[in-house]
Protein backbone atom coordinates (compact mmCIF):
# COMPACT_ATOMS: atom_id res chain seq x y z
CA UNK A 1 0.94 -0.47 2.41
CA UNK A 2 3.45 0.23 4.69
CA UNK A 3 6.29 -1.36 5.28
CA UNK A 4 8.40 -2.52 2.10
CA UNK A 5 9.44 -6.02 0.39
CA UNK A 6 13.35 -6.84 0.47
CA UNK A 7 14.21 -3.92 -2.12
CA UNK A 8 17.66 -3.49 -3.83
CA UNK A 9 18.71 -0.26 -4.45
CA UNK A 10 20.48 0.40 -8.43
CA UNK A 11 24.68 -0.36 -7.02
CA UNK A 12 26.11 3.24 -7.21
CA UNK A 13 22.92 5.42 -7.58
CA UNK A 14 21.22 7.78 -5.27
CA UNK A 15 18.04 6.42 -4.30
CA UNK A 16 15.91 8.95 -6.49
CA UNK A 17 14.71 7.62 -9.64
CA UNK A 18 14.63 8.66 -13.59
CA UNK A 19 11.11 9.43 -14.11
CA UNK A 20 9.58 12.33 -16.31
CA UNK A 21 5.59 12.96 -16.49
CA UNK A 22 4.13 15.58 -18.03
CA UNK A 23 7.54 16.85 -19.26
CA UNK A 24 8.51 17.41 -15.66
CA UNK A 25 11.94 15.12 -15.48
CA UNK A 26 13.54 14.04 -12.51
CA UNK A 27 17.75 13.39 -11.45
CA UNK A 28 18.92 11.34 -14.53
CA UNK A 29 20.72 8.44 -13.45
CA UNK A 30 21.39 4.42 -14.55
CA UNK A 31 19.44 1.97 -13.48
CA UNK A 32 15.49 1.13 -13.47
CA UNK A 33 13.34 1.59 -9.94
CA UNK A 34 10.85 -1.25 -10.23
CA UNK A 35 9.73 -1.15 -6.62
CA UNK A 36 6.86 1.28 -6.41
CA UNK A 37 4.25 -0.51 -4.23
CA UNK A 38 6.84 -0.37 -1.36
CA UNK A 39 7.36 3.85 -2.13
CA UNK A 40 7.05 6.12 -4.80
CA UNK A 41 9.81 8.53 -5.76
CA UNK A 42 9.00 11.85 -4.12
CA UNK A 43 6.73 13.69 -6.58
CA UNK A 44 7.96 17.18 -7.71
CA UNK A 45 4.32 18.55 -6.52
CA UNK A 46 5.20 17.40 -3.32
CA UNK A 47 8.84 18.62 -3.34
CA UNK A 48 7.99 22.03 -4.17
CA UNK A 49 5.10 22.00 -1.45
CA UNK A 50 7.73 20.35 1.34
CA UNK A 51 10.15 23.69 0.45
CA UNK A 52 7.43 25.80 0.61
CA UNK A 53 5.91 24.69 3.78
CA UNK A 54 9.34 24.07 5.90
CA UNK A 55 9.29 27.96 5.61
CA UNK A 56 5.93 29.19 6.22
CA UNK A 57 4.24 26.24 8.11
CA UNK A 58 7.05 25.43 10.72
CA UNK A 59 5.18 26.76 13.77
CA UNK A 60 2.74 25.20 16.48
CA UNK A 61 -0.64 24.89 14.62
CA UNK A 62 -2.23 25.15 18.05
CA UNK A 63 -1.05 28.48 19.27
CA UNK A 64 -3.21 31.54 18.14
CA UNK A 65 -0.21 34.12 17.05
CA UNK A 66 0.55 35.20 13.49
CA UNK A 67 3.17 32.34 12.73
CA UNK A 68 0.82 29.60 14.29
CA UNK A 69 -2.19 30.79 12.54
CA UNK A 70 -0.73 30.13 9.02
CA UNK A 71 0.34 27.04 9.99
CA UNK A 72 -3.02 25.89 11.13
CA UNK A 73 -4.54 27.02 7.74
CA UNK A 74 -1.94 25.47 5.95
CA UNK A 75 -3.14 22.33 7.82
CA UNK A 76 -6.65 22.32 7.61
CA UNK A 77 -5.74 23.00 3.50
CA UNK A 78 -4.16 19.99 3.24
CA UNK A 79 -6.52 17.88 5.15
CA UNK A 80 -9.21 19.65 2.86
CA UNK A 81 -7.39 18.57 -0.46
CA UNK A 82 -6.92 15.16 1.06
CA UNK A 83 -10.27 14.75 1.92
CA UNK A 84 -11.74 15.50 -1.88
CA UNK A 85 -9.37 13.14 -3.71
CA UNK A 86 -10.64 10.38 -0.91
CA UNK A 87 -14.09 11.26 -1.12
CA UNK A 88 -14.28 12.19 2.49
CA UNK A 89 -15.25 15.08 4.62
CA UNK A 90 -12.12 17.16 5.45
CA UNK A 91 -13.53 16.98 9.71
CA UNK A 92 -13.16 12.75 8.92
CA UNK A 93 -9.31 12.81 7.93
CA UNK A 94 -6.25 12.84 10.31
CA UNK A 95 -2.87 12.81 9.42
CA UNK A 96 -0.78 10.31 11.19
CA UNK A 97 2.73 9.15 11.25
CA UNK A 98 2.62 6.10 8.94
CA UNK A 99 -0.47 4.00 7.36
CA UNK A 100 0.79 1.47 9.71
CA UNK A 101 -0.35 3.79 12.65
CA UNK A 102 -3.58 4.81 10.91
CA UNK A 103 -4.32 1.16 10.52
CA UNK A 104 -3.56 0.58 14.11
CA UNK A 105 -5.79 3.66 15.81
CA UNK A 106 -8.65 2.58 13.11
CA UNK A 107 -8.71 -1.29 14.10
CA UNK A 108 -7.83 -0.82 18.08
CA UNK A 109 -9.68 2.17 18.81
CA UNK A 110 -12.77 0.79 16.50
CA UNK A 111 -12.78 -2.52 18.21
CA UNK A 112 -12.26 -1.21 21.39
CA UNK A 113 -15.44 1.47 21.03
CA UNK A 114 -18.02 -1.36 20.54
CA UNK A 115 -16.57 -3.71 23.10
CA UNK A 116 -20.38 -4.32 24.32
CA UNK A 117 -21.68 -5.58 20.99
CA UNK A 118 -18.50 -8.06 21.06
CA UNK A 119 -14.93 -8.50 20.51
CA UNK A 120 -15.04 -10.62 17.31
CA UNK A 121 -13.26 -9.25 14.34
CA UNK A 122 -12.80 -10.45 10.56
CA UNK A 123 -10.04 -10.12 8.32
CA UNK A 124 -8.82 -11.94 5.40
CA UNK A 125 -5.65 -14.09 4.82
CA UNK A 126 -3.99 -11.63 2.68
CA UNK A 127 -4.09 -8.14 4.65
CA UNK A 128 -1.08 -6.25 5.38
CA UNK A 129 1.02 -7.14 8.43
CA UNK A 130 -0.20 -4.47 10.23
CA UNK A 131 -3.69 -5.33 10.25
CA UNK A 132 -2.57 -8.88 10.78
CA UNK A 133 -0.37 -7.59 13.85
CA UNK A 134 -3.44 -5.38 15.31
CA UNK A 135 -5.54 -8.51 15.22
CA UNK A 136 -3.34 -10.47 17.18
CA UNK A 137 -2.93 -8.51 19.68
CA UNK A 138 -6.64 -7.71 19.98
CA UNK A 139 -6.92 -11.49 20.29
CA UNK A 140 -3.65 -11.79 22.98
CA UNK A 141 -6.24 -9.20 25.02
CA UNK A 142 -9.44 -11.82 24.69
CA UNK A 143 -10.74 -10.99 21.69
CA UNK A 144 -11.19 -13.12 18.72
CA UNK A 145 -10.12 -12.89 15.06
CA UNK A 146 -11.85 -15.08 11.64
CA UNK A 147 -9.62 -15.09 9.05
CA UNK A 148 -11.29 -15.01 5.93
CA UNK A 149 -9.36 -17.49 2.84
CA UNK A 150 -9.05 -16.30 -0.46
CA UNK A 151 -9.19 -18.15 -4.41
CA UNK A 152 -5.72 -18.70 -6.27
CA UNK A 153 -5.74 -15.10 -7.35
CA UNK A 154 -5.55 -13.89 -3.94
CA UNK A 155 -9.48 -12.67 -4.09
CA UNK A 156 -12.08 -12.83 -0.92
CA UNK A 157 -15.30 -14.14 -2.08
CA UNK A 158 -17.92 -11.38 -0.55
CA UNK A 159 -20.38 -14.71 0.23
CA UNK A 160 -17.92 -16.08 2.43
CA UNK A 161 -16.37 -12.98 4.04
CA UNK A 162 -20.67 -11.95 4.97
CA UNK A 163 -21.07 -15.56 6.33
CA UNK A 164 -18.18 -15.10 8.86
CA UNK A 165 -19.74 -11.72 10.46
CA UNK A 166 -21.80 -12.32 13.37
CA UNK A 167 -24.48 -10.41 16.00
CA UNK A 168 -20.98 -9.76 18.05
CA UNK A 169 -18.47 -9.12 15.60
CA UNK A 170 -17.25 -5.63 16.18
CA UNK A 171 -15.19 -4.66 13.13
CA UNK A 172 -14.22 -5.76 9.69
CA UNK A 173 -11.28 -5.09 7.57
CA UNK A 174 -10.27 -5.87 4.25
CA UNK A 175 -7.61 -4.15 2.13
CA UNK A 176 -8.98 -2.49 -1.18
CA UNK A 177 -5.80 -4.53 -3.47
CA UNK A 178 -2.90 -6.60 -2.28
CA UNK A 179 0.03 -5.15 -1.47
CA UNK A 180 1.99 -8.36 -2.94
CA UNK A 181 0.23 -9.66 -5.94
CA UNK A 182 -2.05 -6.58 -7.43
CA UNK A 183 -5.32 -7.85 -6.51
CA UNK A 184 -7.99 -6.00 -6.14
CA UNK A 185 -11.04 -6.58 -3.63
CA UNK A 186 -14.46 -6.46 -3.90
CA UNK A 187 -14.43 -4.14 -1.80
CA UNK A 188 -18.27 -2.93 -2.69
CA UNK A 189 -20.19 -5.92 -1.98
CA UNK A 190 -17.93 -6.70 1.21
CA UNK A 191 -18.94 -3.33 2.46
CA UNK A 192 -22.87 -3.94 1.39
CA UNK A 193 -22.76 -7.21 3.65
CA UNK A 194 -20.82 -4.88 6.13
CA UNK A 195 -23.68 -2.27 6.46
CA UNK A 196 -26.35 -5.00 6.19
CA UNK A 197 -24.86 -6.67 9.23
CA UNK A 198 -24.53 -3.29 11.13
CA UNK A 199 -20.36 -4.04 11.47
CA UNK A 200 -17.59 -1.00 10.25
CA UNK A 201 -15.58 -1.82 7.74
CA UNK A 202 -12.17 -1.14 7.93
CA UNK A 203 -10.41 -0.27 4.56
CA UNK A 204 -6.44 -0.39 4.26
CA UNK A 205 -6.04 1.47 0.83
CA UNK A 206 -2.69 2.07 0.99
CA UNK A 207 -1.92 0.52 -2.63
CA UNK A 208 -5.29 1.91 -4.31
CA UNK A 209 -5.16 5.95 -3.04
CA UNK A 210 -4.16 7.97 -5.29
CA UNK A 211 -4.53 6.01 -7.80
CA UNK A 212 -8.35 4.55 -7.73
CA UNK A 213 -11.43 5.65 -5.74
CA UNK A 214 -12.45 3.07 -3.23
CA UNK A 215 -15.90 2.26 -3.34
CA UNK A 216 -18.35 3.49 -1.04
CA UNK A 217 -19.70 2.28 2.22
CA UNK A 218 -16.63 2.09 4.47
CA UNK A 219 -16.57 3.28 8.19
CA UNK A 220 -12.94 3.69 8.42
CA UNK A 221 -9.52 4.00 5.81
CA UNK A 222 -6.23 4.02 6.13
CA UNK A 223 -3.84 5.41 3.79
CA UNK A 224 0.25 6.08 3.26
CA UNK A 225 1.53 9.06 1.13
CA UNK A 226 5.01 7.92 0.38
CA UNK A 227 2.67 5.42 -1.58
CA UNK A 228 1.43 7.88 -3.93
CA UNK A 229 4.76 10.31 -4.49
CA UNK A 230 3.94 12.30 -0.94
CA UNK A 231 6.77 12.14 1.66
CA UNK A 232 7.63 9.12 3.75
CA UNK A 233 6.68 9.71 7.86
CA UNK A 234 2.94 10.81 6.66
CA UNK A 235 -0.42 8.44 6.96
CA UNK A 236 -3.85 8.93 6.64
CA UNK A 237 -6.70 8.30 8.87
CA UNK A 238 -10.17 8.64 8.14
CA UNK A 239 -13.03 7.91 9.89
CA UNK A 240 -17.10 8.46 9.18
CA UNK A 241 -19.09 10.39 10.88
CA UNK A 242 -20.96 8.63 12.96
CA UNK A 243 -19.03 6.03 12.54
CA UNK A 244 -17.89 4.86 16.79
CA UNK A 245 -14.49 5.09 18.00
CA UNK A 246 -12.24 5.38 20.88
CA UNK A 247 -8.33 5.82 20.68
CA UNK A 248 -6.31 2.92 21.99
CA UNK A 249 -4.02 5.52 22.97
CA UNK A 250 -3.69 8.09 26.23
CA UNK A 251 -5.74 11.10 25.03
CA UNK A 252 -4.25 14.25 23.27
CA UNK A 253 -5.42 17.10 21.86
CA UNK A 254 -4.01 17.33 18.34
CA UNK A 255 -6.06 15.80 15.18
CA UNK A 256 -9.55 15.69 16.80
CA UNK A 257 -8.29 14.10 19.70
CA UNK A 258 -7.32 10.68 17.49
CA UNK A 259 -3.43 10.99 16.73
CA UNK A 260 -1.08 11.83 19.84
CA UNK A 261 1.86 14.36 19.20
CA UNK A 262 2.48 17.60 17.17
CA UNK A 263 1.63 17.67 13.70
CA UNK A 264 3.64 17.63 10.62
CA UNK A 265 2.29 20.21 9.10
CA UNK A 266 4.89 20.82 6.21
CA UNK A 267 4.51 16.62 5.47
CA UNK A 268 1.16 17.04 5.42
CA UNK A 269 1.05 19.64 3.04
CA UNK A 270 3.63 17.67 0.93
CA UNK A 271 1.06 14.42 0.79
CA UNK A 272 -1.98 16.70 -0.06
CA UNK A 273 0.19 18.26 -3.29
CA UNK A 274 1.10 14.93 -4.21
CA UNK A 275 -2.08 13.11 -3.81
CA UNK A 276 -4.39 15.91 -6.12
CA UNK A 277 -1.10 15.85 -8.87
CA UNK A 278 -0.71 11.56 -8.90
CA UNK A 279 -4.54 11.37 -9.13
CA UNK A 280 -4.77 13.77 -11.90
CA UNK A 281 -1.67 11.78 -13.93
CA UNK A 282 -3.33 8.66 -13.45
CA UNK A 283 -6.12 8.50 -15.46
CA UNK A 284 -3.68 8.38 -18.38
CA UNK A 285 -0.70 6.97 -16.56
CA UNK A 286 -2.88 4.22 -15.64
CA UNK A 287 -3.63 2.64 -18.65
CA UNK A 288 -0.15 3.34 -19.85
CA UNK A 289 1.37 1.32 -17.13
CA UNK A 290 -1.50 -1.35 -17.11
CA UNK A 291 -0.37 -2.01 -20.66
CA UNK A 292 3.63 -2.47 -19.49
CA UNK A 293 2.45 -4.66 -16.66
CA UNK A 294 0.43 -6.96 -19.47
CA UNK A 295 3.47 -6.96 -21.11
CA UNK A 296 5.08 -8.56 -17.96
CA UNK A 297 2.24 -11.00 -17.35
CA UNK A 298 2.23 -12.40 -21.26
CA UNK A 299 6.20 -12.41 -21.89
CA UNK A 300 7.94 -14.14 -18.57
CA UNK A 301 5.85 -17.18 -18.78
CA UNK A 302 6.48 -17.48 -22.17
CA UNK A 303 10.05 -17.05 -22.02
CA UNK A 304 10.87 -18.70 -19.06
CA UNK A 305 10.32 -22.39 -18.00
CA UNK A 306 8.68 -22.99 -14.85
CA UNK A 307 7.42 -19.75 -14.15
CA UNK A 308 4.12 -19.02 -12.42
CA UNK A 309 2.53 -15.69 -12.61
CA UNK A 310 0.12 -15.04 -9.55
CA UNK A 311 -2.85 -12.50 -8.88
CA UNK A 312 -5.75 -12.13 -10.28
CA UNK A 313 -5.26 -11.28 -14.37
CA UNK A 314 -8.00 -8.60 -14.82
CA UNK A 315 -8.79 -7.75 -11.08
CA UNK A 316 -5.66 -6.59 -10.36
CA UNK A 317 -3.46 -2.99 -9.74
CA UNK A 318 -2.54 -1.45 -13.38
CA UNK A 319 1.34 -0.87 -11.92
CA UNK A 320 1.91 -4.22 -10.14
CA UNK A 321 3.12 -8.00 -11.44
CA UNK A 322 4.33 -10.61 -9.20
CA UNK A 323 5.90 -14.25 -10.73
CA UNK A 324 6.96 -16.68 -9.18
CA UNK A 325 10.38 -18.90 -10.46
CA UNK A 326 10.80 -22.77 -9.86
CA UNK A 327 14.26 -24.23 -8.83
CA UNK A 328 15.14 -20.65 -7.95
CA UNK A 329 15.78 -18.14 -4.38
CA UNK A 330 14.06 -14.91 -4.74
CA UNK A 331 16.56 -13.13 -3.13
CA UNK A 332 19.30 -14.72 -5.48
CA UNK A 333 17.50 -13.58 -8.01
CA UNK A 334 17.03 -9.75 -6.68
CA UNK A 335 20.33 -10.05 -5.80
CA UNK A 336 20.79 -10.79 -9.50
CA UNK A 337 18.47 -8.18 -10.94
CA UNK A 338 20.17 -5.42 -8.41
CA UNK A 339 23.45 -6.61 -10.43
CA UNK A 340 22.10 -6.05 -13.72
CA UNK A 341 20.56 -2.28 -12.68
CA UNK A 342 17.38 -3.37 -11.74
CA UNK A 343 15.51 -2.62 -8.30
CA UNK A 344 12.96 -4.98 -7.59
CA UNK A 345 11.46 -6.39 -4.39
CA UNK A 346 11.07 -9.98 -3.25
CA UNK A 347 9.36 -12.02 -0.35
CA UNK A 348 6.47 -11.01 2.06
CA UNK A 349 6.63 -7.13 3.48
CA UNK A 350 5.57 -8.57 6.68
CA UNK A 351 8.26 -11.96 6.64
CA UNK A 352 11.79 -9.45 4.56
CA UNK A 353 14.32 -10.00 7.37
CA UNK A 354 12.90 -13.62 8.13
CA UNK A 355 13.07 -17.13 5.61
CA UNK A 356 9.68 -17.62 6.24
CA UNK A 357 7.66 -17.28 3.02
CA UNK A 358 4.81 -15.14 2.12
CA UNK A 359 1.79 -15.30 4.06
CA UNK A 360 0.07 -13.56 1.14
CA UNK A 361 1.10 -16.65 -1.11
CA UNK A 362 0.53 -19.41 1.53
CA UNK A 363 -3.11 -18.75 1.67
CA UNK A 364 -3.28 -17.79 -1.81
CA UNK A 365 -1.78 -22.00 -2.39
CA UNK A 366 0.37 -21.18 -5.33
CA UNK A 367 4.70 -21.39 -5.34
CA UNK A 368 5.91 -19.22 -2.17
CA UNK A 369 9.92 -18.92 -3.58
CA UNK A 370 11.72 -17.57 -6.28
CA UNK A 371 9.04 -14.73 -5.89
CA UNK A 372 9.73 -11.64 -7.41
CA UNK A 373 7.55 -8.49 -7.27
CA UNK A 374 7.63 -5.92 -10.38
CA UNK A 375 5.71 -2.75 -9.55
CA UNK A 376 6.29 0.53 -11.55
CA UNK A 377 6.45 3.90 -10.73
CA UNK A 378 4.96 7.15 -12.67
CA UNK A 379 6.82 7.93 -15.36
CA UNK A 380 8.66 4.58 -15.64
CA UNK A 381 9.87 4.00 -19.50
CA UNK A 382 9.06 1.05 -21.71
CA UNK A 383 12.19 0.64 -22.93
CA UNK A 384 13.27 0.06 -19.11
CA UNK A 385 10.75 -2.91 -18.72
CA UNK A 386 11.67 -4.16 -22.32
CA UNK A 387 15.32 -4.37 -20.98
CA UNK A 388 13.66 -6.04 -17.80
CA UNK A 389 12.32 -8.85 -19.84
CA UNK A 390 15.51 -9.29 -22.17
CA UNK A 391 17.81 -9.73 -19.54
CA UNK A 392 15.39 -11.59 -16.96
CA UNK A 393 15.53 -15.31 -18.90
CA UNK A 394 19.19 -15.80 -18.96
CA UNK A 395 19.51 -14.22 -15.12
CA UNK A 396 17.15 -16.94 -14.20
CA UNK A 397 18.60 -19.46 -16.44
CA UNK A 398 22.15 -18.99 -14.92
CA UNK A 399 20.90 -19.48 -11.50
CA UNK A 400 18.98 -22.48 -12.06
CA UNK A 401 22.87 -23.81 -13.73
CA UNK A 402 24.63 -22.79 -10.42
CA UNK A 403 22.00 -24.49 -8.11
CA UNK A 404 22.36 -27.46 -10.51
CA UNK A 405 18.98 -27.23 -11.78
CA UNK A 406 18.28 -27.69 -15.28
CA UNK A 407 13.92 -27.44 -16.03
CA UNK A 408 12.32 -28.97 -18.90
């Protein structure tokens, strides 16, 4: 959602990508950008929106003369368009500095505004450091936190996750699809149990806006628009009406009294263009890159020895494929890839600049090194993941030699 796996940038590129939808092309250059679920390439909806906006939506949305009041409207216009691809009310969304931040203001301030029904929360093993983080502290502060475990594909069973709610939990979260291995939640019958109980749920949807609708019945959502071709330094906040929260945070008066400091108003505009243009391209870029990612999932195991594909096969993101290599390092191999004109990512978001391995994979119980993550952007070209896979068996082949490995 937020924060990114250990990416390598293409040697000698800019870090803008090749990538042409609808016959709009972007900056040629070498290389292939397979690293998508940590940011998309600025869209050129949201490009021409940013220019726009820098000049006519620069001043203080909360002042009442001429310059101010065209910012404002530019604001609620984006929060508007934001609000119909989300299937929200444009009064429920705030923009926010990051999805980290909107994930942060939805679990604290949620938890903290039914502190007398209890200060028991429940997450599962796989969420995003920065739900993980939020929980912690809430639990450093007295509360307390069930983690909920998940099958080999990285999926919450919806029978388990109800069991663990109880008269005092006070919040629920669960991400709508990993951010490391594709898979998606159930996300429905999670927030069924959710409503039955009388506990908000709490969805991070940071890899699934944009591109899917989430399904219904969720108090509060957090989103990130650099996710879906919007500009970095933007999140999304949304939360129900009716739905009971407090901020965590000293009060302010900007975004309904929920997000402290002045508003971005030409990065919010930005995210809205993006957000209505990516969900309009994906209900045929979908499919198109569901069918390179297959492609992925069916050819490394097959040409590569000791190779473990992980996720869940059919319940899982159509851009996003994660493996995972015996006998070698992930980062030797990104390191590898990155030589060969590849960008890929590798290792946990949360864990990049530690060796500890994926918490993701850990509670998933499949291999937690030589892990790399393949996740394409719009626009990305077959013949780029074709290359991918011709090059990727003798990369891993020569590293297994060096570390003096040689599988059966």
């Amino acid at each position: 959602m937020f924060g990114g796996h250990i990416s390598a940038r293409v040697p000698g590129t800019p870090s803008r990508v090749p990538v042409s939808v609808h016959g709009v092309a972007d900056t040629d250059l070498a290389g292939a950008y397979f690293d998508a679920a940590s940011t998309e390439p600025l869209h050129p909806a949201a490009r021409a929106a940013l220019l726009g906006a820098l000049d006519g939506a620069w001043a203080d949305p909360a002042r009442l003369y001429g310059a101010a009041r065209a910012a404002r409207m530019q604001l609620d216009q984006a929060r508007a368009r934001v609000a119909a691809v989300l299937g929200a009310r444009a009064d429920e969304v705030a923009f926010t500095t990051s999805g980290t931040q909107a994930v942060h203001l939805a679990l604290l301030g949620g938890a903290r505004a039914r502190r007398r029904t209890g200060r028991h929360l429940v997450v599962s093993a796989v969420e995003h450091s920065s739900v993980l983080h939020a929980a912690s502290l809430h639990e450093r502060d007295g509360g307390e936190v069930t983690v909920v475990g998940v099958d080999r594909g990285g999926r919450v069973d919806p029978a388990e996750f109800a069991a663990a709610l109880r008269p005092d939990t006070a919040l629920a979260c669960l991400q709508s699809a990993n951010h490391e291995v594709g898979t998606v939640q159930p996300v429905g019958e999670v927030a069924q149990a959710c409503r039955a109980a009388g506990v908000p749920l709490l969805v991070d949807a940071a890899q699934t806006a944009g591109r899917a609708d989430v399904p219904e019945g969720w108090s509060f959502l957090a989103a990130s628009a650099h996710k879906w071709g919007g500009p970095p330094g933007v999140g999304v906040l949304v939360i129900r009406k009716g739905t009971r929260w407090r901020s965590p945070l000293p009060e302010d008066e900007r975004e309904g009294r929920r997000v402290p400091g002045f508003e971005n108003v030409p990065g919010a505009v930005a995210a809205a263009a993006a957000l209505e243009a990516y969900r309009a391209e994906m209900a045929t870029e979908g499919p198109r890159l569901s069918a390179l990612v297959e492609r992925v999932r069916e050819r490394v195991p097959r040409d590569i020895p000791d190779v473990q594909v992980v996720g869940d096969p059919v319940r899982r993101l159509p851009h996003l494929v994660t493996f995972s290599c015996l006998y070698v390092e992930g980062e030797a191999l990104l390191t590898e890839l990155d030589r060969l004109g590849f960008a890929v990512s590798s290792g946990s978001s949360c864990t990049a600049d530690t060796l500890r391995p994926s918490h993701v994979l850990e509670a998933m119980g499949v291999i937690t090194h030589g892990n790399v993550r393949v996740s394409l952007p719009r626009g990305v070209r077959s013949a780029d993941v074709d290359r991918l896979l011709a090059v990727l068996p003798d990369a891993v082949a020569r590293l297994r030699r060096d570390a003096g490995v040689s599988p059966a």
